[in-house]
C-alpha atoms as a PDB file:
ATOM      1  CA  UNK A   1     -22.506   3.804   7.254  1.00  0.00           C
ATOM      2  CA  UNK A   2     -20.463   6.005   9.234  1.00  0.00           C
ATOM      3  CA  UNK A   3     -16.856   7.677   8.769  1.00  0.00           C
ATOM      4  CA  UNK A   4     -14.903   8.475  11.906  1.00  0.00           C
ATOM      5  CA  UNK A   5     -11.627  10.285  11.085  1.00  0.00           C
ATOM      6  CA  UNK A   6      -8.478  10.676  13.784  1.00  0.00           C
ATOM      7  CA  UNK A   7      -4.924  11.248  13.790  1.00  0.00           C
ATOM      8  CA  UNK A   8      -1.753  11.864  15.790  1.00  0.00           C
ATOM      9  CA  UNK A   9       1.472  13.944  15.491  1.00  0.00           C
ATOM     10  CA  UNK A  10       4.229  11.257  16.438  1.00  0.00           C
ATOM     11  CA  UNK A  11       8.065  10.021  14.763  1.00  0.00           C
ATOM     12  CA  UNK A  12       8.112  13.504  13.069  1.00  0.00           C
ATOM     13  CA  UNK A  13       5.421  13.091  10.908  1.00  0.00           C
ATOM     14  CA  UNK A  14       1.585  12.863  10.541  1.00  0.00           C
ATOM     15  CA  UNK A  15      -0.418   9.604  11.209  1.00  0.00           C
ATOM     16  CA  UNK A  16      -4.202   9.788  10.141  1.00  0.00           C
ATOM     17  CA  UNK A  17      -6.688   7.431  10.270  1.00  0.00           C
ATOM     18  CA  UNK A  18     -10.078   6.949   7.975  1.00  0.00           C
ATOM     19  CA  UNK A  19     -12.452   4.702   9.320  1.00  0.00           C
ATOM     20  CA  UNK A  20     -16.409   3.842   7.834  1.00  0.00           C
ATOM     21  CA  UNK A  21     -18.624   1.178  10.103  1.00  0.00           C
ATOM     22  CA  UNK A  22     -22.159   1.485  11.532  1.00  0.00           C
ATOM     23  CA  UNK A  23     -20.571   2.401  14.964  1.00  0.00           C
ATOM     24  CA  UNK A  24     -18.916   6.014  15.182  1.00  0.00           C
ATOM     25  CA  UNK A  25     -17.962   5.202  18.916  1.00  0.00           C
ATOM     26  CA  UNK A  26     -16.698   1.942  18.334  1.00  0.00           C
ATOM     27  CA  UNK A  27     -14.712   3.128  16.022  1.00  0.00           C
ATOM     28  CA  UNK A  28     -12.923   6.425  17.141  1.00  0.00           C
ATOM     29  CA  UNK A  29     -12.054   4.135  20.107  1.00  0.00           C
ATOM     30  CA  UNK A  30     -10.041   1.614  17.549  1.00  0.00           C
ATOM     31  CA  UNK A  31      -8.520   4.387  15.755  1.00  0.00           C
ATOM     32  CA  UNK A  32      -7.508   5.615  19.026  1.00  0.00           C
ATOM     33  CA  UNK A  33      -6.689   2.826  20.789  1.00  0.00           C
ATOM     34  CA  UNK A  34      -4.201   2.333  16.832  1.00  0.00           C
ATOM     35  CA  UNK A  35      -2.569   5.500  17.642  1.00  0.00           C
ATOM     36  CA  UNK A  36      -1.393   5.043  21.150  1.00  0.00           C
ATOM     37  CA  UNK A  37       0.089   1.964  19.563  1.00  0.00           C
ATOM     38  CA  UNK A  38       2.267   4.279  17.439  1.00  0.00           C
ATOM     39  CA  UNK A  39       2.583   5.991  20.057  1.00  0.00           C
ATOM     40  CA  UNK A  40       4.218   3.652  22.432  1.00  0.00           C
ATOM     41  CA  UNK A  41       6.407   2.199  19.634  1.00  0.00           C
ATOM     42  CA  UNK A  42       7.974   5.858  19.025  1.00  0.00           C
ATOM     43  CA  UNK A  43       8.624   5.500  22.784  1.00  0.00           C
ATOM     44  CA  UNK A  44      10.735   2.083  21.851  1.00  0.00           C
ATOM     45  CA  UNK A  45      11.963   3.083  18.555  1.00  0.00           C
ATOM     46  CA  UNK A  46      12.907   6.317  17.977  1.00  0.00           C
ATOM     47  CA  UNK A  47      16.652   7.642  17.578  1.00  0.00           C
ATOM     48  CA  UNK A  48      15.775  10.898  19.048  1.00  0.00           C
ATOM     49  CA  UNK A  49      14.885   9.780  22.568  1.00  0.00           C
ATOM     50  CA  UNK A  50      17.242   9.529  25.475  1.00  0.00           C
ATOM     51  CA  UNK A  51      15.053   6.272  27.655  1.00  0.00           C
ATOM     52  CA  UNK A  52      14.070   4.322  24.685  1.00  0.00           C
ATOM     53  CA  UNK A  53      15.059   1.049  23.551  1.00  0.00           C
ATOM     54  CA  UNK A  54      16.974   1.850  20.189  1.00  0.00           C
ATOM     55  CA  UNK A  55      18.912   4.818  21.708  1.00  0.00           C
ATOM     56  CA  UNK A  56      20.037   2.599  24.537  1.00  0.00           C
ATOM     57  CA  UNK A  57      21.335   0.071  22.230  1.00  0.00           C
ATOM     58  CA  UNK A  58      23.195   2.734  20.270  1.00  0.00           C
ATOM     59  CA  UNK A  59      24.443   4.247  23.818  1.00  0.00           C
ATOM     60  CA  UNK A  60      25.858   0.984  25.111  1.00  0.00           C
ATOM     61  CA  UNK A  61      25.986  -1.686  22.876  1.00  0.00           C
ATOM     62  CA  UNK A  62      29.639  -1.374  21.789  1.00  0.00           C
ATOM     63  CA  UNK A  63      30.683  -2.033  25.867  1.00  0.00           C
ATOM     64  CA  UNK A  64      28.216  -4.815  26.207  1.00  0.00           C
ATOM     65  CA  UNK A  65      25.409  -6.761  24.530  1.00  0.00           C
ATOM     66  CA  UNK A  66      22.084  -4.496  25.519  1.00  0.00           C
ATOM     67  CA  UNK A  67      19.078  -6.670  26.238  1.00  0.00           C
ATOM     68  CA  UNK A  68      16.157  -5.953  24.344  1.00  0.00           C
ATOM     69  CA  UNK A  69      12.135  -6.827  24.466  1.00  0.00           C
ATOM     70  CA  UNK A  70      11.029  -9.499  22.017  1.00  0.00           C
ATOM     71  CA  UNK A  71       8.972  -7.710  20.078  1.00  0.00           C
ATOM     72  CA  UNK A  72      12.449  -4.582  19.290  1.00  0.00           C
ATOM     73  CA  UNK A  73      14.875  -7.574  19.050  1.00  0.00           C
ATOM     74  CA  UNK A  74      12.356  -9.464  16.095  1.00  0.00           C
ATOM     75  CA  UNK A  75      12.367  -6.056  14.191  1.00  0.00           C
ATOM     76  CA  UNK A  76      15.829  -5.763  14.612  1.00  0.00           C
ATOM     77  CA  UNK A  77      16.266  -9.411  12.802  1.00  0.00           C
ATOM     78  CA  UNK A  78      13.854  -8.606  10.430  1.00  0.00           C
ATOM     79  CA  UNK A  79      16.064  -5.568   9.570  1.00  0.00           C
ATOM     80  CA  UNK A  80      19.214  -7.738   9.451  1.00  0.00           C
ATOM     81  CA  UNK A  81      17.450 -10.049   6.845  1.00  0.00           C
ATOM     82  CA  UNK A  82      15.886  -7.228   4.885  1.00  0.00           C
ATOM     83  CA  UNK A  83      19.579  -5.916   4.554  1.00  0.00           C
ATOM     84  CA  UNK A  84      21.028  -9.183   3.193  1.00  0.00           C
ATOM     85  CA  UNK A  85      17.758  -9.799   0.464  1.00  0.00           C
ATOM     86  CA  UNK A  86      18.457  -6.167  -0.553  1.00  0.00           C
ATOM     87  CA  UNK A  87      22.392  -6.672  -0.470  1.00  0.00           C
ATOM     88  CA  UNK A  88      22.828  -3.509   1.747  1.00  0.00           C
ATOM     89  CA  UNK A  89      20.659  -1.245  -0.277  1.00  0.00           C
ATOM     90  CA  UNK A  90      18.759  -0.949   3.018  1.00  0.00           C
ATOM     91  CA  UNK A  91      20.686  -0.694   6.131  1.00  0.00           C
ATOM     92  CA  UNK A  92      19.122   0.643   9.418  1.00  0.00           C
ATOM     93  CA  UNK A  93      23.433   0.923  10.549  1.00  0.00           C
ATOM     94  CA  UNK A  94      22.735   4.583   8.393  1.00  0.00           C
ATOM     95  CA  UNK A  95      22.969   6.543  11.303  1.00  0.00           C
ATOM     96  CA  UNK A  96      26.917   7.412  11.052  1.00  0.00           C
ATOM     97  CA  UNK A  97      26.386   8.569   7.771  1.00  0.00           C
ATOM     98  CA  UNK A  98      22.902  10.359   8.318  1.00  0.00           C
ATOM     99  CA  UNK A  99      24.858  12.446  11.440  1.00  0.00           C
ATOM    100  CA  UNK A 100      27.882  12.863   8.757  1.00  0.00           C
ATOM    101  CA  UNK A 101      26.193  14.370   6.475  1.00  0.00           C
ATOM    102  CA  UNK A 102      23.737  16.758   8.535  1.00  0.00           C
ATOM    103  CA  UNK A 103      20.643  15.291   8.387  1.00  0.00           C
ATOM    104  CA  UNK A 104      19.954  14.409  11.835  1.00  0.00           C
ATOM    105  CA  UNK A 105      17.556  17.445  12.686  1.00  0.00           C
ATOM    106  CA  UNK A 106      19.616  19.568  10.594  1.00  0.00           C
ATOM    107  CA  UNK A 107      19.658  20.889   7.161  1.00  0.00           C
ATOM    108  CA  UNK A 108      22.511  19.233   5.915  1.00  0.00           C
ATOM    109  CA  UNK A 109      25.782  19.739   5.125  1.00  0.00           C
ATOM    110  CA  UNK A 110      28.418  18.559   2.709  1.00  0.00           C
ATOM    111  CA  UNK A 111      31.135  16.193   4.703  1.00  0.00           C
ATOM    112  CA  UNK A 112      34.270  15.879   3.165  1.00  0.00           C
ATOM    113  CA  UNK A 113      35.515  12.567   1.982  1.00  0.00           C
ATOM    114  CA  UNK A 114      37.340  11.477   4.886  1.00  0.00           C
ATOM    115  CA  UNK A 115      34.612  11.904   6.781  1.00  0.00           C
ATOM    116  CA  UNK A 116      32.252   9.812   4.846  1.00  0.00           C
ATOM    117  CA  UNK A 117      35.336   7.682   4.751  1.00  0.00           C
ATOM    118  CA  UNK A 118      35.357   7.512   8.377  1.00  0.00           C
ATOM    119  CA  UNK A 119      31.422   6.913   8.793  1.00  0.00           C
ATOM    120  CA  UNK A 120      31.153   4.102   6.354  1.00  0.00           C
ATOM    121  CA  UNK A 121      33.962   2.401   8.750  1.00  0.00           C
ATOM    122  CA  UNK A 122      30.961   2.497  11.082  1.00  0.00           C
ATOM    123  CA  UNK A 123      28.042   1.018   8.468  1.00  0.00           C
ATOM    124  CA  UNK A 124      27.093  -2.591   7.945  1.00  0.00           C
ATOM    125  CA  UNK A 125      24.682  -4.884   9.961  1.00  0.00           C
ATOM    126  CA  UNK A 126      27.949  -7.623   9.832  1.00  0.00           C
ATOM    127  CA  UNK A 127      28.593  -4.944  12.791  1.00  0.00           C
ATOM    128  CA  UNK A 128      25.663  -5.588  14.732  1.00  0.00           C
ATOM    129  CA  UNK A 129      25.785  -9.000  16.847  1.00  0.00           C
ATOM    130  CA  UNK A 130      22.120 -10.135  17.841  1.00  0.00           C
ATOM    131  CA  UNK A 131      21.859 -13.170  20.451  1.00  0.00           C
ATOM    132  CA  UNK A 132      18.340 -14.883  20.291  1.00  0.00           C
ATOM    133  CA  UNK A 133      19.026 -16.832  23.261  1.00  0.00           C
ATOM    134  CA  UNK A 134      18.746 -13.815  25.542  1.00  0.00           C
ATOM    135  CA  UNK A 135      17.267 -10.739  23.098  1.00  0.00           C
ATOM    136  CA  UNK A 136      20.634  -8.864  23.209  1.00  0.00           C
ATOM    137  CA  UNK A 137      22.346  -6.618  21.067  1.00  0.00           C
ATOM    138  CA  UNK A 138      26.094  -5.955  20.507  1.00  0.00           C
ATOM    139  CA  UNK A 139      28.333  -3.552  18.517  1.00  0.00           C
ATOM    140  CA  UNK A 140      31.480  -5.008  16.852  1.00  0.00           C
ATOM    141  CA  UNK A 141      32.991  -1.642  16.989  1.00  0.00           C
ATOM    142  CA  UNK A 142      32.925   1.973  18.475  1.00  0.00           C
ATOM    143  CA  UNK A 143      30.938   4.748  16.302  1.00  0.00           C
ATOM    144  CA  UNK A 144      28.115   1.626  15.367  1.00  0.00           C
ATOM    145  CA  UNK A 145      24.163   3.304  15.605  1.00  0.00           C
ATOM    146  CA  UNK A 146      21.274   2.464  14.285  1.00  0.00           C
ATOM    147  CA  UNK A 147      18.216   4.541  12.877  1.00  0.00           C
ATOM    148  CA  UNK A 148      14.974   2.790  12.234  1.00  0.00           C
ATOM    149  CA  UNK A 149      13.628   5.830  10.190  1.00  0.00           C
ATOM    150  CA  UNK A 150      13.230   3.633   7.105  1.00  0.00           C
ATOM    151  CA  UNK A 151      11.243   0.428   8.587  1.00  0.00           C
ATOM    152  CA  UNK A 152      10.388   2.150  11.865  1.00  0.00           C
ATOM    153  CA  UNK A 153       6.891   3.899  10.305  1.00  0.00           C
ATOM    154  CA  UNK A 154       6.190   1.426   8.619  1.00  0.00           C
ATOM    155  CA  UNK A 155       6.117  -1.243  11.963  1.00  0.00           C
ATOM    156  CA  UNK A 156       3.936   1.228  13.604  1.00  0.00           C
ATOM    157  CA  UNK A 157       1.097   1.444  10.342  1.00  0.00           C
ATOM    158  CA  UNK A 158       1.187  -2.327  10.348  1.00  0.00           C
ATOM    159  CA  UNK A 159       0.982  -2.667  13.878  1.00  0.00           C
ATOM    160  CA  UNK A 160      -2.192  -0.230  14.528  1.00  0.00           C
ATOM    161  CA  UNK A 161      -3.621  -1.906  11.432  1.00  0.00           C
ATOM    162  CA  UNK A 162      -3.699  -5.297  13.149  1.00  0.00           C
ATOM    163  CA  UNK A 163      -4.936  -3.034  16.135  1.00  0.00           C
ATOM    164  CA  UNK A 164      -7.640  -1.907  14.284  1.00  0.00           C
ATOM    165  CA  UNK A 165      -8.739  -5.395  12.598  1.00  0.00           C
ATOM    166  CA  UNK A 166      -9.009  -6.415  16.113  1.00  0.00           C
ATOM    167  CA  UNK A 167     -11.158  -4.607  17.283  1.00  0.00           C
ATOM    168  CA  UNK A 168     -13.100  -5.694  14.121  1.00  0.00           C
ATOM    169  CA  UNK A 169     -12.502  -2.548  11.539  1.00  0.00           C
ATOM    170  CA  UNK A 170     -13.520  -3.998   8.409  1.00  0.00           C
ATOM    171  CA  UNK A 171     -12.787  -0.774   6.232  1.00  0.00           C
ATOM    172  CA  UNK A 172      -9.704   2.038   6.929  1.00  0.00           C
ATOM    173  CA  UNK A 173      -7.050   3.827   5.633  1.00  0.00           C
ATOM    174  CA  UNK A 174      -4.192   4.629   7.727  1.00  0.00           C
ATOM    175  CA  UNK A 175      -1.278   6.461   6.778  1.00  0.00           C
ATOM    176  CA  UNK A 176       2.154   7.767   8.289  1.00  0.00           C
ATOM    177  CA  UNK A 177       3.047  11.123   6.498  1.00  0.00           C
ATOM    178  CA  UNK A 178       1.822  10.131   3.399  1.00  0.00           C
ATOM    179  CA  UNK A 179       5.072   8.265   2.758  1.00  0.00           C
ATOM    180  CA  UNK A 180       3.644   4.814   4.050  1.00  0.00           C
ATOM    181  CA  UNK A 181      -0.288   3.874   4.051  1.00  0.00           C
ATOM    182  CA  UNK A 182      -2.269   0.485   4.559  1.00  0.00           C
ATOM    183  CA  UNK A 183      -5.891  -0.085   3.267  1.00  0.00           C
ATOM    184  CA  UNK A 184      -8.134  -2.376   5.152  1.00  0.00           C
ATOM    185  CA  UNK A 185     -11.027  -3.761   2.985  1.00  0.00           C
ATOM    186  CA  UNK A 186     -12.353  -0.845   0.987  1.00  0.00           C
ATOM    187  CA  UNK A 187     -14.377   2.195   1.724  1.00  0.00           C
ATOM    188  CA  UNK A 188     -18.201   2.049   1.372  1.00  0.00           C
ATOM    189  CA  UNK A 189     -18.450   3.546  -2.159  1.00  0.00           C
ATOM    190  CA  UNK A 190     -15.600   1.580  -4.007  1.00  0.00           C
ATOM    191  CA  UNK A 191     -13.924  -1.517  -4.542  1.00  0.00           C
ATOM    192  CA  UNK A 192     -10.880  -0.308  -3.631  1.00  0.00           C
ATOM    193  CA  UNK A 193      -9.376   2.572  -1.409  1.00  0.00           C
ATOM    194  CA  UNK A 194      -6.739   4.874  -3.953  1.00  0.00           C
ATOM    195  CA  UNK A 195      -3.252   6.495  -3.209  1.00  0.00           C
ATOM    196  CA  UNK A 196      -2.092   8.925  -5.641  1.00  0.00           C
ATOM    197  CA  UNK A 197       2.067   9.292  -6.079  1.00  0.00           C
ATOM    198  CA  UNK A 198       3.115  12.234  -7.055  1.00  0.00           C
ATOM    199  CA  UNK A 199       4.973  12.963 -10.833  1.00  0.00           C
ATOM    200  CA  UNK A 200       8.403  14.067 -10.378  1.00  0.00           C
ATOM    201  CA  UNK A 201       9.501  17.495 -11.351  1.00  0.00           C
ATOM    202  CA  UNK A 202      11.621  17.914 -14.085  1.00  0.00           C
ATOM    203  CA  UNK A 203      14.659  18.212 -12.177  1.00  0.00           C
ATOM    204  CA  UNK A 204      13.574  15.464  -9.923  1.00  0.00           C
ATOM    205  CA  UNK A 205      14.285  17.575  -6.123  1.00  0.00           C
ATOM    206  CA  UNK A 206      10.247  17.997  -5.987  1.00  0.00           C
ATOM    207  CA  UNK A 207       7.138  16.956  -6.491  1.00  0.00           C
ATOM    208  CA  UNK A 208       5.538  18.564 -10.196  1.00  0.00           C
ATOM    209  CA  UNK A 209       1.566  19.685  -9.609  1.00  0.00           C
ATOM    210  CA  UNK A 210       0.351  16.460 -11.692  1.00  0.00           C
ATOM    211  CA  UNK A 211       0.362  13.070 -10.671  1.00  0.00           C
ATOM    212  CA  UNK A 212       2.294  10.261 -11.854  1.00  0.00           C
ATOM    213  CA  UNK A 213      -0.159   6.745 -10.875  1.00  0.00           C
ATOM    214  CA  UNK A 214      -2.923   5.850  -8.715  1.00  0.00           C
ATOM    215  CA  UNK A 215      -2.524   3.019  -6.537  1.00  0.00           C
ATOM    216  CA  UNK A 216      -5.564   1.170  -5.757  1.00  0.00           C
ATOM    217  CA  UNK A 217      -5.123  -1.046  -2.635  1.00  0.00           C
ATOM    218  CA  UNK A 218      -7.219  -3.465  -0.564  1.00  0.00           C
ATOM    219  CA  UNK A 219      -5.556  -5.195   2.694  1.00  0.00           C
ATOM    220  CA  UNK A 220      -2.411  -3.993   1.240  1.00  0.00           C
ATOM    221  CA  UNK A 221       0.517  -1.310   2.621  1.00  0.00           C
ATOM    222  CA  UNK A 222       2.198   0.997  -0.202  1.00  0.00           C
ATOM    223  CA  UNK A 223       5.128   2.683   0.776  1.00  0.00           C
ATOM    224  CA  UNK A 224       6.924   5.831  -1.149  1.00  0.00           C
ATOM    225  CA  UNK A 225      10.441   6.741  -1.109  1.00  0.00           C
ATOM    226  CA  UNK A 226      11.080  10.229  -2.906  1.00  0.00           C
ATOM    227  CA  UNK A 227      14.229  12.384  -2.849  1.00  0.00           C
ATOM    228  CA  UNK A 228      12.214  15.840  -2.559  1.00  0.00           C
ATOM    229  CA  UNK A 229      11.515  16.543   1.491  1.00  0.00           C
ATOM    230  CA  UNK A 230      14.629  17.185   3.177  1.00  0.00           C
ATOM    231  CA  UNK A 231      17.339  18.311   0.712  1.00  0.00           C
ATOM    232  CA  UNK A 232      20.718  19.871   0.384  1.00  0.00           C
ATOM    233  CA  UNK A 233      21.734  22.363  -2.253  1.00  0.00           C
ATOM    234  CA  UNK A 234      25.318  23.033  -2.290  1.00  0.00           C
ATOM    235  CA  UNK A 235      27.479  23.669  -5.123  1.00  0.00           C
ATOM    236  CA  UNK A 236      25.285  23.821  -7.691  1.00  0.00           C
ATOM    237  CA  UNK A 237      23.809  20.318  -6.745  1.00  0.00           C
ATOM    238  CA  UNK A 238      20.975  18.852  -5.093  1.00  0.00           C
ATOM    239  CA  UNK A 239      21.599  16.072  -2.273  1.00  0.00           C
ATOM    240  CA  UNK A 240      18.517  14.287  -1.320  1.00  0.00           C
ATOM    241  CA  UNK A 241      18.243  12.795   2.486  1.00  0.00           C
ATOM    242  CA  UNK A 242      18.288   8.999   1.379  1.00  0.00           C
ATOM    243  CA  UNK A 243      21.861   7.898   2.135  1.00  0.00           C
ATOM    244  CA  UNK A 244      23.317   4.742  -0.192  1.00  0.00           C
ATOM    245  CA  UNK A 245      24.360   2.965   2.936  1.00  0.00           C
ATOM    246  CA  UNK A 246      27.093   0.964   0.436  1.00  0.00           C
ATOM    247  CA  UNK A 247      28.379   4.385  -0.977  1.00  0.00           C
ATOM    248  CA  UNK A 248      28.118   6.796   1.841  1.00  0.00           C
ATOM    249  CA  UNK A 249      26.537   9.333  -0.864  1.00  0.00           C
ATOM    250  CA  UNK A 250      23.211  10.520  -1.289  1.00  0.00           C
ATOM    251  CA  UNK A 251      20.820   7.715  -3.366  1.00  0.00           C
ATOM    252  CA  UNK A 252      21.192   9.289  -7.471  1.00  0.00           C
ATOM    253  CA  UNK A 253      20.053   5.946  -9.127  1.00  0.00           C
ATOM    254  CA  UNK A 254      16.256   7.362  -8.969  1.00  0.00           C
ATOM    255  CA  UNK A 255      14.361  10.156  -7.571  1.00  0.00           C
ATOM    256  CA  UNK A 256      10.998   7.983  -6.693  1.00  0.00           C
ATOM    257  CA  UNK A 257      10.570   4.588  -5.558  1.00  0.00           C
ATOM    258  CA  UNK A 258       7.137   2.686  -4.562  1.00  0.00           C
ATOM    259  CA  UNK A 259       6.459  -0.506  -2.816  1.00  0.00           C
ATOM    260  CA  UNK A 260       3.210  -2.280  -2.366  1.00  0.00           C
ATOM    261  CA  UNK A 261       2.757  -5.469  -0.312  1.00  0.00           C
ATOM    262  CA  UNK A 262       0.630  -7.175   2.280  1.00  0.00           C
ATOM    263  CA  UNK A 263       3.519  -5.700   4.920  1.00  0.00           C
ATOM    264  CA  UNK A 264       3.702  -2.260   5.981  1.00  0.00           C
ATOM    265  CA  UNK A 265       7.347  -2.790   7.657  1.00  0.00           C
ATOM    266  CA  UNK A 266       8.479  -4.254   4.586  1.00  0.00           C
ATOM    267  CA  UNK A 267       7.033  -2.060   1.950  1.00  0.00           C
ATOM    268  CA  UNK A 268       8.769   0.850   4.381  1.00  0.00           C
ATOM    269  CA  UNK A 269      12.094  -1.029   4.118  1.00  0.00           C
ATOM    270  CA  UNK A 270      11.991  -2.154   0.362  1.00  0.00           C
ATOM    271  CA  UNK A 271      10.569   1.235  -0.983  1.00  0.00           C
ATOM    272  CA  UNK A 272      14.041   2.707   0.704  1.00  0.00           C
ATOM    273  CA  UNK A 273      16.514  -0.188  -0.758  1.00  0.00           C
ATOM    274  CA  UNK A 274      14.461   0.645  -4.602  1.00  0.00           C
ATOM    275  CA  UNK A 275      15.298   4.283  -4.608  1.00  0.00           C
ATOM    276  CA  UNK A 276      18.985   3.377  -3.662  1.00  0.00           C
ATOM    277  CA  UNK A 277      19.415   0.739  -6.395  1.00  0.00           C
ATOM    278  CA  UNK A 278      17.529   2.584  -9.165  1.00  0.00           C
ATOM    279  CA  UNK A 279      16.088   1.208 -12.386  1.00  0.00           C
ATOM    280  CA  UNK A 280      19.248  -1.005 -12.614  1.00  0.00           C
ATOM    281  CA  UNK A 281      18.135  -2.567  -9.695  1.00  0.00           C
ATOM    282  CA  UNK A 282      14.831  -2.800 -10.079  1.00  0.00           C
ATOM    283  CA  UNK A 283      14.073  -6.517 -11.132  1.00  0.00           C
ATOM    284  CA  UNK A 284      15.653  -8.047  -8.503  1.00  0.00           C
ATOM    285  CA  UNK A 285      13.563  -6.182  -5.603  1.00  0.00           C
ATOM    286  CA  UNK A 286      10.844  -6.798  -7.264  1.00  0.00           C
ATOM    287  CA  UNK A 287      11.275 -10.607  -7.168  1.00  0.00           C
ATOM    288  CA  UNK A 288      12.025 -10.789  -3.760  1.00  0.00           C
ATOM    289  CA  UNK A 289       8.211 -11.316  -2.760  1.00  0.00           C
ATOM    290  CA  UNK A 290       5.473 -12.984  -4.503  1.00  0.00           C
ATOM    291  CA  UNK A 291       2.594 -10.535  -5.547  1.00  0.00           C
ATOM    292  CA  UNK A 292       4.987  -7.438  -4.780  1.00  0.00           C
ATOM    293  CA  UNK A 293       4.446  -4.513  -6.888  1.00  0.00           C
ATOM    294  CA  UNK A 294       7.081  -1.850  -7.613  1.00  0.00           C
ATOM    295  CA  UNK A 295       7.581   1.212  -9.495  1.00  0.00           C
ATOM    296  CA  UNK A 296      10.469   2.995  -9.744  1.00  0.00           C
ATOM    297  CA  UNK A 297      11.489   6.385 -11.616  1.00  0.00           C
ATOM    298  CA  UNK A 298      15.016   7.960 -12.845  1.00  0.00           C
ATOM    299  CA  UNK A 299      15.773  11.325 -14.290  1.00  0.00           C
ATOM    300  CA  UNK A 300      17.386  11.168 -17.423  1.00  0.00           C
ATOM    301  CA  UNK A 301      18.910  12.718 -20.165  1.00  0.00           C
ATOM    302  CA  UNK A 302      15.750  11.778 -22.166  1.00  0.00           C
ATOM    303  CA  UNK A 303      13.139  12.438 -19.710  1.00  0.00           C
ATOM    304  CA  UNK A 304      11.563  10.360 -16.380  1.00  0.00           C
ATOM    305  CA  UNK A 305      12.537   6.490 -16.827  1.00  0.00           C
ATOM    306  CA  UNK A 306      10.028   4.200 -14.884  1.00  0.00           C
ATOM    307  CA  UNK A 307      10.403   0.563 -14.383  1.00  0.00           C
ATOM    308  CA  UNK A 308       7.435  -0.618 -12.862  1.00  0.00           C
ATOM    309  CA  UNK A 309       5.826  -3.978 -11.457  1.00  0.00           C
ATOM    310  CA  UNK A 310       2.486  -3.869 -11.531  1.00  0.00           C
ATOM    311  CA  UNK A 311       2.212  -0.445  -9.999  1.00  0.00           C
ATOM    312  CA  UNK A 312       1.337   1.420 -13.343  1.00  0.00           C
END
């Protein structure tokens, strides 16, 4: 049995791939051939540049509907239902808010209330018109853009996975910055390929140096939302980068979140709307899909609170 190991720099983050078969050049070509997939959906998806598909949409939709390829205009509706199962918990409309408060590549800033006030005017996928008849998008209103950074990832890990079962990969582990991962069969010395998630620190803004579980999956995606990474201290306080799309206020209900599911996009998606609802919230992800498991953690007065689904 061989292990072939590859990754890629792409969607600000690190994408590595594990793979064990009895063909090393069989299989650095899949994991390659997965990785220019992530590649050319970073190309389609990503905020950040000028020609590609989602910042063309959020250049022109709110003139005229934008027409889209199939394949960006299913994600989109797979967004739009995601957002009505979570009740707005996950949103990919963040990106007025995300610019309000700084965190679009900077280090974030405190806005004042009008202008959250003013960027929440510009939130909601009830804004965002999609026409299946012709794959086109339309903005209701002026100030409308959307950021696939919470679902985006995830699409690409599920996609090269499929990549990589194509080409007939019977054991890998592929991951996108740690954040998002999905385990093909197992490796050759287990039953099971295992993800550690990281224990909280005490004041919840980082990870502490022991670990909290150990997820074992096995054709399964786990996604982890966390508000250590890119934070704001101001004031005293500590503002973590996931924005409650229905507040306009960084997420406070929890400070770690975890999703595990046969889909990639959707663990991405639900691990984000689970950190924004909290433990209060908790029960009714969790039933949204048979087999799901979920963990989630709070901060409080009497120590880290975890609700979990099977993930402990």
């Amino acid at each position: 049995m061989q292990t072939v190991a590859v990754a890629l720099d792409a969607m600000a983050t690190r994408f590595e791939i594990v793979l064990h078969g009895e063909n090393p050049v069989s299989l650095r070509a899949a994991g390659e051939e997965a990785l220019a997939e992530v590649e050319r959906l970073e190309a389609r998806l990503s905020l950040f540049r000028p020609d590609s598909e989602i910042a063309r949409v959020n250049a022109r939709a709110a003139r005229k509907p934008v027409r889209v390829t199939p394949e960006v205009y299913a994600l989109l509706d797979h967004a739009r239902r995601l957002s009505d199962e979570t009740g707005g918990a996950f949103d990919i409309t963040i990106a007025p808010l995300m610019r309000c408060w700084g965190f679009h590549g900077g280090s974030g800033t405190v806005p004042s209330p009008e202008a959250i006030a003013a960027a929440r005017e510009c939130i909601g996928m009830r804004l965002v018109e999609l026409d299946a008849r012709d794959f086109t998008v339309r903005f209701a209103r002026d100030g409308v853009m959307l950021d696939l950074g919470a679902i985006g990832k995830g699409y690409a890990v599920e996609q090269a996975a499929e990549i990589l079962r194509e080409a007939g990969v019977t054991s890998a582990l592929i991951h996108g910055g740690t954040s998002t991962a999905f385990a093909i069969g197992q490796p050759p010395d287990a039953g099971c390929w295992k993800v550690a998630i990281d224990r909280p620190a005490a004041d919840g803004g980082a990870k502490s140096s022991s670990l909290l579980t150990t997820v074992e999956l096995r054709d399964e995606a786990l996604s982890v939302s966390a508000v250590w990474g890119r934070c704001l201290e101001a004031g005293g306080q500590v503002y973590g980068h996931e924005i409650d799309p229905r507040t306009g206020w960084p997420a406070n209900a929890a400070v770690l979140a975890a999703v595990a599911t046969g889909s990639a996009t959707e663990s991405d998606a639900l691990s984000t709307a689970l950190i924004t609802v909290g433990l209060v919230g908790h029960d009714a992800i969790a039933r949204l899909r048979p087999g799901m498991r979920t963990l989630v953690a709070a901060q409080t007065a009497d120590g880290l609170k975890i609700a979990t689904n099977g993930l402990m």
